[in-house]
PDB file of N, CA and C in Angstrom:
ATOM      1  N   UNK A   1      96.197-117.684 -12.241  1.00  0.00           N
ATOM      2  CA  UNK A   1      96.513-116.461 -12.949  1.00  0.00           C
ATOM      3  C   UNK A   1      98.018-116.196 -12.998  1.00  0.00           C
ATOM      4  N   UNK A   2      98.666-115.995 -12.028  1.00  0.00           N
ATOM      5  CA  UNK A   2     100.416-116.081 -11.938  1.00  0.00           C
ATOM      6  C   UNK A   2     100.815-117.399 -12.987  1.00  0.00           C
ATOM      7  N   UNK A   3     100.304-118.258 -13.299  1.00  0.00           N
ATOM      8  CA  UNK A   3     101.293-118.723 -14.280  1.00  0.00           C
ATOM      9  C   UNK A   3     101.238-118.756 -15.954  1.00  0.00           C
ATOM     10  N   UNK A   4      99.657-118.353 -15.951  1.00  0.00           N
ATOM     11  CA  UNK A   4      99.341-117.144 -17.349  1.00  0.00           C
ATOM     12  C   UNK A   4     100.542-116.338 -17.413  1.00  0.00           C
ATOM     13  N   UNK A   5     100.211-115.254 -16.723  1.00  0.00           N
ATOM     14  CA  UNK A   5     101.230-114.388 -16.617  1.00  0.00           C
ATOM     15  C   UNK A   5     102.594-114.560 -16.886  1.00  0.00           C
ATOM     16  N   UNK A   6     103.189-116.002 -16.070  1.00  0.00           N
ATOM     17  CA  UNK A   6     104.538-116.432 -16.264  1.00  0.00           C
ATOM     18  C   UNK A   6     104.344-116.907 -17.970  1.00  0.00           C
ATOM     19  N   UNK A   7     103.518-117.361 -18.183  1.00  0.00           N
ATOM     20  CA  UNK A   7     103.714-118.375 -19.603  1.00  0.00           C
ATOM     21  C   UNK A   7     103.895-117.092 -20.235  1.00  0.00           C
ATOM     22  N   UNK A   8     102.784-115.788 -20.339  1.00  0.00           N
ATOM     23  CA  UNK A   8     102.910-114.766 -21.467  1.00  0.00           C
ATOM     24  C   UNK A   8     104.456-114.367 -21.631  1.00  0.00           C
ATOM     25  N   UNK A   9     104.796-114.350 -20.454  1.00  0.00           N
ATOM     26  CA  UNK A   9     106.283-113.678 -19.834  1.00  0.00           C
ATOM     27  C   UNK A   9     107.528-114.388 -21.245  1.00  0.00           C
ATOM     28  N   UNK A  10     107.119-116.050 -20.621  1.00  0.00           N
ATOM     29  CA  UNK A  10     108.603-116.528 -21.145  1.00  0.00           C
ATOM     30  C   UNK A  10     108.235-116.801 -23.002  1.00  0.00           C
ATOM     31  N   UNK A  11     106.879-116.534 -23.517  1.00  0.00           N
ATOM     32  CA  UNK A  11     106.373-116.297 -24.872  1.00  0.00           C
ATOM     33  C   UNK A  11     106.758-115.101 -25.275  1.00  0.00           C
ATOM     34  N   UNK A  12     106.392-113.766 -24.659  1.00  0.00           N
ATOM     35  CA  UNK A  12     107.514-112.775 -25.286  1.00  0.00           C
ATOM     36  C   UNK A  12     108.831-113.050 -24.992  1.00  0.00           C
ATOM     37  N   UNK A  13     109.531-113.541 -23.960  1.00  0.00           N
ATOM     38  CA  UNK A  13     111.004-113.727 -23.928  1.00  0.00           C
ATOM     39  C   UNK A  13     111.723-114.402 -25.398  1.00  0.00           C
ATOM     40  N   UNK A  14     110.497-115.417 -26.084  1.00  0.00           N
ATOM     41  CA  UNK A  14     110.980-116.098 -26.654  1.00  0.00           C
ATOM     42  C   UNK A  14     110.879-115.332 -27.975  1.00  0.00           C
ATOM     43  N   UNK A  15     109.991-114.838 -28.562  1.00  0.00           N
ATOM     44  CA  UNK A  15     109.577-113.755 -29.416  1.00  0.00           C
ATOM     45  C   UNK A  15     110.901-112.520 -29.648  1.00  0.00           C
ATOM     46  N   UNK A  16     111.039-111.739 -27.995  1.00  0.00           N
ATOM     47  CA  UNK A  16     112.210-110.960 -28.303  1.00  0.00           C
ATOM     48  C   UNK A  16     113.728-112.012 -28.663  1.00  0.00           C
ATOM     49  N   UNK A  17     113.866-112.846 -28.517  1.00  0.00           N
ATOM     50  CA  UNK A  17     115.243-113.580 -28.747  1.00  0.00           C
ATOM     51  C   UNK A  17     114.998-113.783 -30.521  1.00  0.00           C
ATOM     52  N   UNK A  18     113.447-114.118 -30.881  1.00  0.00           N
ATOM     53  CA  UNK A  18     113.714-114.134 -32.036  1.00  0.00           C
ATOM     54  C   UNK A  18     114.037-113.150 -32.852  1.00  0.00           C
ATOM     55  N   UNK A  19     113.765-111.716 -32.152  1.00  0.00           N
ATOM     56  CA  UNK A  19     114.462-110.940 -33.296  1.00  0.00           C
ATOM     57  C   UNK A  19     115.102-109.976 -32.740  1.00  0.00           C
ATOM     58  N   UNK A  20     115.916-110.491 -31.637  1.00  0.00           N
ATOM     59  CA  UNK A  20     117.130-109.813 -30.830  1.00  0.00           C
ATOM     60  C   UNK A  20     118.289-109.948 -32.052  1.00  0.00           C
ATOM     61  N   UNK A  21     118.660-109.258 -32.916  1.00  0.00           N
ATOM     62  CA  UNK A  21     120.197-109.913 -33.951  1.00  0.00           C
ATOM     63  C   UNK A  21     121.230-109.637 -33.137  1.00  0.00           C
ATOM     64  N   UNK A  22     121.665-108.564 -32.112  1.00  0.00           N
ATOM     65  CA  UNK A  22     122.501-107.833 -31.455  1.00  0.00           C
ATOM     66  C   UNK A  22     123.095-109.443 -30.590  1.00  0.00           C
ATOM     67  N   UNK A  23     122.360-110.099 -30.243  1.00  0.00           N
ATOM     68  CA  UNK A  23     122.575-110.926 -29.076  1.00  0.00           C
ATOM     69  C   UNK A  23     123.014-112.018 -29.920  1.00  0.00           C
ATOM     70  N   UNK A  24     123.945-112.426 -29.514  1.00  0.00           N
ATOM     71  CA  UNK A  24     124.941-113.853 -30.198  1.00  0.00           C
ATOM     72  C   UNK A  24     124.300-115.171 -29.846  1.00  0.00           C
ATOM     73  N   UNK A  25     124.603-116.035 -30.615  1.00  0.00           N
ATOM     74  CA  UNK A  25     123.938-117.522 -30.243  1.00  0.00           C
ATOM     75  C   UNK A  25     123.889-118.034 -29.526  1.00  0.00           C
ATOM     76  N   UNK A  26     125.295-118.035 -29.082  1.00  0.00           N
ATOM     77  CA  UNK A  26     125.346-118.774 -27.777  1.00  0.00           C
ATOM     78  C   UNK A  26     124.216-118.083 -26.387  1.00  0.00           C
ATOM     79  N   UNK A  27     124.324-116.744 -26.172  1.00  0.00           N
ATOM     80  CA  UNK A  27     123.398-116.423 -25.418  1.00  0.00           C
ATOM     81  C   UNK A  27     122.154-116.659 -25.360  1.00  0.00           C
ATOM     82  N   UNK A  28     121.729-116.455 -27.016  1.00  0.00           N
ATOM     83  CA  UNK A  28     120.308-117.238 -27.447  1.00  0.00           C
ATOM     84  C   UNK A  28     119.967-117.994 -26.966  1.00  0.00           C
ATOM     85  N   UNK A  29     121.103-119.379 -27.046  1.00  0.00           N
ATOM     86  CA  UNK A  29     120.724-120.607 -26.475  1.00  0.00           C
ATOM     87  C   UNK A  29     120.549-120.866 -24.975  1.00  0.00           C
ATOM     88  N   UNK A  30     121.397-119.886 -24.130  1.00  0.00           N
ATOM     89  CA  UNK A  30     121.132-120.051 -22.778  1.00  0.00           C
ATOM     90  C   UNK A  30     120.131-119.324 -22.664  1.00  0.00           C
ATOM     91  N   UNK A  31     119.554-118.359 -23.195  1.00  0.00           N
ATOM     92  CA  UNK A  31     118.018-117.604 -22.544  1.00  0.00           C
ATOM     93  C   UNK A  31     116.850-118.901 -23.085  1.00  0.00           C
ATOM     94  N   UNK A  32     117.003-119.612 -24.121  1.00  0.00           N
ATOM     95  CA  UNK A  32     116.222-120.342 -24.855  1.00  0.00           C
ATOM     96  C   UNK A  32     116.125-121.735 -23.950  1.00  0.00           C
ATOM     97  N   UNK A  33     117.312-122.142 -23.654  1.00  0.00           N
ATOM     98  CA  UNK A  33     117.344-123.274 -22.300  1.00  0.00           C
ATOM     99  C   UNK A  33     116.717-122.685 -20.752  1.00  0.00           C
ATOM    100  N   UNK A  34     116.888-121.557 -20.637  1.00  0.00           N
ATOM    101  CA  UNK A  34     116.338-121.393 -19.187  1.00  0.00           C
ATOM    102  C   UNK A  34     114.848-121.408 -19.396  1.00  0.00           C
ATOM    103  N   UNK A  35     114.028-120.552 -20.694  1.00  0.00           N
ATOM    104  CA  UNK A  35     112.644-120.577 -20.861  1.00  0.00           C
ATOM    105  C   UNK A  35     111.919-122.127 -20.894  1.00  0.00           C
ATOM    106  N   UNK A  36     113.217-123.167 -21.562  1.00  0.00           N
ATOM    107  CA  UNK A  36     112.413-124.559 -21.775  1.00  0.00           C
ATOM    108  C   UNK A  36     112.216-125.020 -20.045  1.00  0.00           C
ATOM    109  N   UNK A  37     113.125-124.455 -19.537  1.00  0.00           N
ATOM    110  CA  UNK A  37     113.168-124.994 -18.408  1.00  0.00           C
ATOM    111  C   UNK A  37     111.782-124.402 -17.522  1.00  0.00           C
ATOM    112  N   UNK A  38     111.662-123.657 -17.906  1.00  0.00           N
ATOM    113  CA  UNK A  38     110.661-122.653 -16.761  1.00  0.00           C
ATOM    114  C   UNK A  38     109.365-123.515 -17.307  1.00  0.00           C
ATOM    115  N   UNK A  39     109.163-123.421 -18.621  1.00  0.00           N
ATOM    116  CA  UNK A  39     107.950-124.071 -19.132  1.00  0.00           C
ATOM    117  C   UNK A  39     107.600-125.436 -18.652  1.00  0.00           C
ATOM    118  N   UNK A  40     108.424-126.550 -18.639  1.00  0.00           N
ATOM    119  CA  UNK A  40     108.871-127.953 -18.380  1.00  0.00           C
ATOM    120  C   UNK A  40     107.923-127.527 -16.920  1.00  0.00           C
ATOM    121  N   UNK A  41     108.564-126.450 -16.131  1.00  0.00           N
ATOM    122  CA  UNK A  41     108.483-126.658 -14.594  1.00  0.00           C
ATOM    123  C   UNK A  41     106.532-125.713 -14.473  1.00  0.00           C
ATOM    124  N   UNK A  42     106.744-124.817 -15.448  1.00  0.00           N
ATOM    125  CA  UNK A  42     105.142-124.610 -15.136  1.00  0.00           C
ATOM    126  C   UNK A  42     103.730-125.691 -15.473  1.00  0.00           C
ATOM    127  N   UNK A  43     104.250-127.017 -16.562  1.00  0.00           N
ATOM    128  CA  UNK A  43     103.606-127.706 -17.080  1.00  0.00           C
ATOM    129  C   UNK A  43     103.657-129.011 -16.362  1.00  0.00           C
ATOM    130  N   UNK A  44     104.519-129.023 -15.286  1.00  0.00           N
ATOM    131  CA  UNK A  44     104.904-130.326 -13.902  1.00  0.00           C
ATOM    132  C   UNK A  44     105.923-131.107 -14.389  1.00  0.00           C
ATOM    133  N   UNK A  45     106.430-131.212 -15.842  1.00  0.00           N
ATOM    134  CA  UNK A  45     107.224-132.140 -16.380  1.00  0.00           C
ATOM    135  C   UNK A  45     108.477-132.207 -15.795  1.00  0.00           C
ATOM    136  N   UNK A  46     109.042-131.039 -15.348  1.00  0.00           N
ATOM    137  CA  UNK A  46     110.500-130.856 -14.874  1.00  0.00           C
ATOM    138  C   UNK A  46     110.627-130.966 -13.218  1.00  0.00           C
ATOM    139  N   UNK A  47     111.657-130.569 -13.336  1.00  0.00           N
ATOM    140  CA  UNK A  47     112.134-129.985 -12.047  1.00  0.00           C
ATOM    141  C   UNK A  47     111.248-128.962 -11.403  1.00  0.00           C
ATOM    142  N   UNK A  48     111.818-129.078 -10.015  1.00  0.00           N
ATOM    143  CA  UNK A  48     111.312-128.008  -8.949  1.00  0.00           C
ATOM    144  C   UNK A  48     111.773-126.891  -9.488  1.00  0.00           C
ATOM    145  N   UNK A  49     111.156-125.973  -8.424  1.00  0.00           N
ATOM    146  CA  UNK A  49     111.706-124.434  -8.810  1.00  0.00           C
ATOM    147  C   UNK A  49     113.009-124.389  -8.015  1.00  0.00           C
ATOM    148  N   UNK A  50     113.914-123.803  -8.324  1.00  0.00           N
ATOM    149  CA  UNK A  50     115.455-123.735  -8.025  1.00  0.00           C
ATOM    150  C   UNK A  50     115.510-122.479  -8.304  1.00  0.00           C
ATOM    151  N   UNK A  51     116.740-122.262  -7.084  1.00  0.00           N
ATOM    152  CA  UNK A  51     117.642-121.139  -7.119  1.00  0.00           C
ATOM    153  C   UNK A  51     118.081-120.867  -8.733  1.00  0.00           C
ATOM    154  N   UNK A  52     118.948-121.973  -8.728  1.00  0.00           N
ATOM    155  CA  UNK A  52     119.833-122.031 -10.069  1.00  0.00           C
ATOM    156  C   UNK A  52     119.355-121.350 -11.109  1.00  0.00           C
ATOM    157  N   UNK A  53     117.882-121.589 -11.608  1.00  0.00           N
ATOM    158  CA  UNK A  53     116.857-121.230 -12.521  1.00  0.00           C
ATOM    159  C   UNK A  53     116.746-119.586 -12.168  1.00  0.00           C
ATOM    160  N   UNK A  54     116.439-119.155 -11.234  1.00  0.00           N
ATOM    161  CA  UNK A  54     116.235-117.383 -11.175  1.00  0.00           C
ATOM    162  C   UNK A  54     117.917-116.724 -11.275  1.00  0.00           C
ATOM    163  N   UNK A  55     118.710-117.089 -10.502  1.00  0.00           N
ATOM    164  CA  UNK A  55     120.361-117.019 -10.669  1.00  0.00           C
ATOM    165  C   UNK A  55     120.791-116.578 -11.912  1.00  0.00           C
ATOM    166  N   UNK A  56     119.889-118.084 -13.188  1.00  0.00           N
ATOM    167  CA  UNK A  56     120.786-117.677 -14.283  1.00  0.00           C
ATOM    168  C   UNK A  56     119.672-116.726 -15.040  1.00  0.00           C
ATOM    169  N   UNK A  57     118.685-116.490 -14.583  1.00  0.00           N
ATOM    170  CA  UNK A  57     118.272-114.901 -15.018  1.00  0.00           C
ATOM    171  C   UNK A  57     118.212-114.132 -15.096  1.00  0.00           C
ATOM    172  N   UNK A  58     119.013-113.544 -13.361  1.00  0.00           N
ATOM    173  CA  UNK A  58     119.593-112.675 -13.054  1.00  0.00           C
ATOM    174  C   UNK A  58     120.647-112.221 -13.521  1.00  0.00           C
ATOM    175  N   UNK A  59     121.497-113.344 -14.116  1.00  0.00           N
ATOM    176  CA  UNK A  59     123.068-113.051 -14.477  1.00  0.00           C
ATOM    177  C   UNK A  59     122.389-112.666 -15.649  1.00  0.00           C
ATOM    178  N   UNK A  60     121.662-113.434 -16.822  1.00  0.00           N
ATOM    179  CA  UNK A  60     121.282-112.601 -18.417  1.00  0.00           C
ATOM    180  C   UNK A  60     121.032-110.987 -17.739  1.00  0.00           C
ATOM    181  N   UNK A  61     120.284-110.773 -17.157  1.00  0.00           N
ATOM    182  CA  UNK A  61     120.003-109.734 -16.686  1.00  0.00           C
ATOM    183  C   UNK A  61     120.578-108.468 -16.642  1.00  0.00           C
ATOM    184  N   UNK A  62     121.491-108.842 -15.968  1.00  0.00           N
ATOM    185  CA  UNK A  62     122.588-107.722 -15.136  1.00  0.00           C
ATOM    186  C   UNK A  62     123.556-107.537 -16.774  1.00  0.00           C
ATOM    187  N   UNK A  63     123.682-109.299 -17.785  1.00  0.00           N
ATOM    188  CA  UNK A  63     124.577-109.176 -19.088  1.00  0.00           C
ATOM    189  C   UNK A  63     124.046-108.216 -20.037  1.00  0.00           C
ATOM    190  N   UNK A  64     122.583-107.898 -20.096  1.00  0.00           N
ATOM    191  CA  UNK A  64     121.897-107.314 -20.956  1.00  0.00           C
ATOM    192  C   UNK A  64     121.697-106.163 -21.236  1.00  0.00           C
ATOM    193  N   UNK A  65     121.434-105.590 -19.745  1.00  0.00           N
ATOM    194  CA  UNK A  65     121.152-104.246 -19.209  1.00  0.00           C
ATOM    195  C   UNK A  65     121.061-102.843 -19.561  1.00  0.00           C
ATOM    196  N   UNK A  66     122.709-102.724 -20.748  1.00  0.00           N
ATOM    197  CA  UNK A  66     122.883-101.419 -21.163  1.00  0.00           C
ATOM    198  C   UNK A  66     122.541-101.566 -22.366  1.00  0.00           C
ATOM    199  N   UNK A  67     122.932-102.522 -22.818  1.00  0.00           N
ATOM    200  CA  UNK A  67     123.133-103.129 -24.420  1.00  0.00           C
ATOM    201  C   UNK A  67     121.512-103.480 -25.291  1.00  0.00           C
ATOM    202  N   UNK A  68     121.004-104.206 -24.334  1.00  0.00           N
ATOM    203  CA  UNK A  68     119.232-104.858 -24.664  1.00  0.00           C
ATOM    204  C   UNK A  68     118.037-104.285 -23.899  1.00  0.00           C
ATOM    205  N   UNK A  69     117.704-102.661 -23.650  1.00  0.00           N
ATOM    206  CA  UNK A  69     117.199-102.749 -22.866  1.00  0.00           C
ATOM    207  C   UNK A  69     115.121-103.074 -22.829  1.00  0.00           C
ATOM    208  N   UNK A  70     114.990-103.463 -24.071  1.00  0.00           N
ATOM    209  CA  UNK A  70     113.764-104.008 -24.458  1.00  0.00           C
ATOM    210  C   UNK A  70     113.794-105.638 -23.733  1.00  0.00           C
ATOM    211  N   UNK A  71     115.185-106.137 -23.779  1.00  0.00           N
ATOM    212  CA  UNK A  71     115.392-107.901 -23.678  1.00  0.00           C
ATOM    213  C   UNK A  71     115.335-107.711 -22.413  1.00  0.00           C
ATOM    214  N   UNK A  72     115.838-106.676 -21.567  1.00  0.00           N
ATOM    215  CA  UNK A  72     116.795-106.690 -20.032  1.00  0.00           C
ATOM    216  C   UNK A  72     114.926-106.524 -19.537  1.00  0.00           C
ATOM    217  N   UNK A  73     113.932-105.788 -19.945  1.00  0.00           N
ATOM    218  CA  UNK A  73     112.365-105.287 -19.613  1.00  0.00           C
ATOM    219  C   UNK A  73     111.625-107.066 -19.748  1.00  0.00           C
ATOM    220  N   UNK A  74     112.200-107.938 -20.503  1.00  0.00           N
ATOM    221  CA  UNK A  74     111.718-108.480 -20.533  1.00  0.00           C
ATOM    222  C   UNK A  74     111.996-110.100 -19.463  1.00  0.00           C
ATOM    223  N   UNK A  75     112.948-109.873 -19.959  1.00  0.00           N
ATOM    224  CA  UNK A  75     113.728-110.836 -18.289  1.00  0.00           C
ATOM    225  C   UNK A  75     113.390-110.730 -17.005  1.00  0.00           C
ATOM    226  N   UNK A  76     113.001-109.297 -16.890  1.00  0.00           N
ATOM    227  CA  UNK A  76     112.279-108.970 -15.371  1.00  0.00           C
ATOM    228  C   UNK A  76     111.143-109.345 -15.108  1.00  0.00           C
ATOM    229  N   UNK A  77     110.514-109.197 -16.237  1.00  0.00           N
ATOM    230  CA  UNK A  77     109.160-109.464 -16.327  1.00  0.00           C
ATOM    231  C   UNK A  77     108.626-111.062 -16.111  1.00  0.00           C
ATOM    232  N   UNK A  78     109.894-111.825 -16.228  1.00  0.00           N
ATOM    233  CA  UNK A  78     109.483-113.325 -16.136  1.00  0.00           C
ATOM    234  C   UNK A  78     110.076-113.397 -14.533  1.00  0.00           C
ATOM    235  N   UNK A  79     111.132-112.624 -14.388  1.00  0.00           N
ATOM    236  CA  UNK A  79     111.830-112.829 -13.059  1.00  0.00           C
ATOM    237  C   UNK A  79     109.967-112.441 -11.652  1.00  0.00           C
ATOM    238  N   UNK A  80     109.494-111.433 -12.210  1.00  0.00           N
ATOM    239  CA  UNK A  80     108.623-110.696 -11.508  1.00  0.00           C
ATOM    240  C   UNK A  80     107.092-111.779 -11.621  1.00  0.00           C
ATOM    241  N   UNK A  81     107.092-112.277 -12.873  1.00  0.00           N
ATOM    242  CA  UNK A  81     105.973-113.128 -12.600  1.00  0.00           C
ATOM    243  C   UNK A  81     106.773-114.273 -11.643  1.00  0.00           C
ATOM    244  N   UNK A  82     107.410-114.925 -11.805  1.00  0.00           N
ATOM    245  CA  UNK A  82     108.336-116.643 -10.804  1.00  0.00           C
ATOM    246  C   UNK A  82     108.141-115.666  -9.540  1.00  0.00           C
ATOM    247  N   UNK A  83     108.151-114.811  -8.944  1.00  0.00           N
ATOM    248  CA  UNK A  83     108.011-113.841  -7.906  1.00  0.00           C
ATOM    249  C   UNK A  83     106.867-114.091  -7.344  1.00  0.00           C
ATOM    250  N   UNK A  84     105.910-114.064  -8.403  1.00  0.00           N
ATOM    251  CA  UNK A  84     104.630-113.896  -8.241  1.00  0.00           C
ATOM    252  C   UNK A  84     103.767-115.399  -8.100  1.00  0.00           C
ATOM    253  N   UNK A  85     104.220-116.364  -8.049  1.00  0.00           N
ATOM    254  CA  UNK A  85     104.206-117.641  -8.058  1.00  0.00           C
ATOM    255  C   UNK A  85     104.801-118.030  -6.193  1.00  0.00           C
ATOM    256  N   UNK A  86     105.748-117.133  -6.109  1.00  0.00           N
ATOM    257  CA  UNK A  86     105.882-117.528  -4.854  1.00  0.00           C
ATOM    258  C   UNK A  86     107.241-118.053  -4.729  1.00  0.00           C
ATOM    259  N   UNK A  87     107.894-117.866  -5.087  1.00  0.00           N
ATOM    260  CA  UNK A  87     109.268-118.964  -5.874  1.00  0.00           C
ATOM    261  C   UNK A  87     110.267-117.600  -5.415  1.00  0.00           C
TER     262      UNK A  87
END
């Protein structure tokens, strides 16, 4: 069940980036690289779970905050499911 949850998580993440316009490309691309990454790692293909991986979610996070706060609801929400996984 926790990685339902995670998958729904980083499927709206990916959904709000698509029609985030406020948020520049380049950021796009790093929220869009951390989700491939999470997926890769919920599907066994990738890497372990890493610091690095919650780190750079935290930092979108904290970047988003005042500016996105539908995107910043939704970042937590993946941060809170990987939580919930045990990670």
């Amino acid at each position: 069940m926790p990685k339902e949850t995670l998958k729904s998580s980083v499927s709206e993440l990916r959904d709000q980036l698509d029609m985030e316009d406020a948020v520049d490309e380049t950021r796009k691309e790093e929220l869009e690289a951390l989700a491939s990454r999470i997926e890769s790692m919920i599907n066994g293909d990738g890497e372990h779970w890493e610091d690095t991986l919650v780190h750079g979610l935290e930092q979108q996070l904290v970047r988003y905050e005042e500016e996105h706060p539908v995107l910043t609801r939704t970042i937590q929400n993946v941060l809170n499911a990987i939580a919930g996984l045990g990670v």
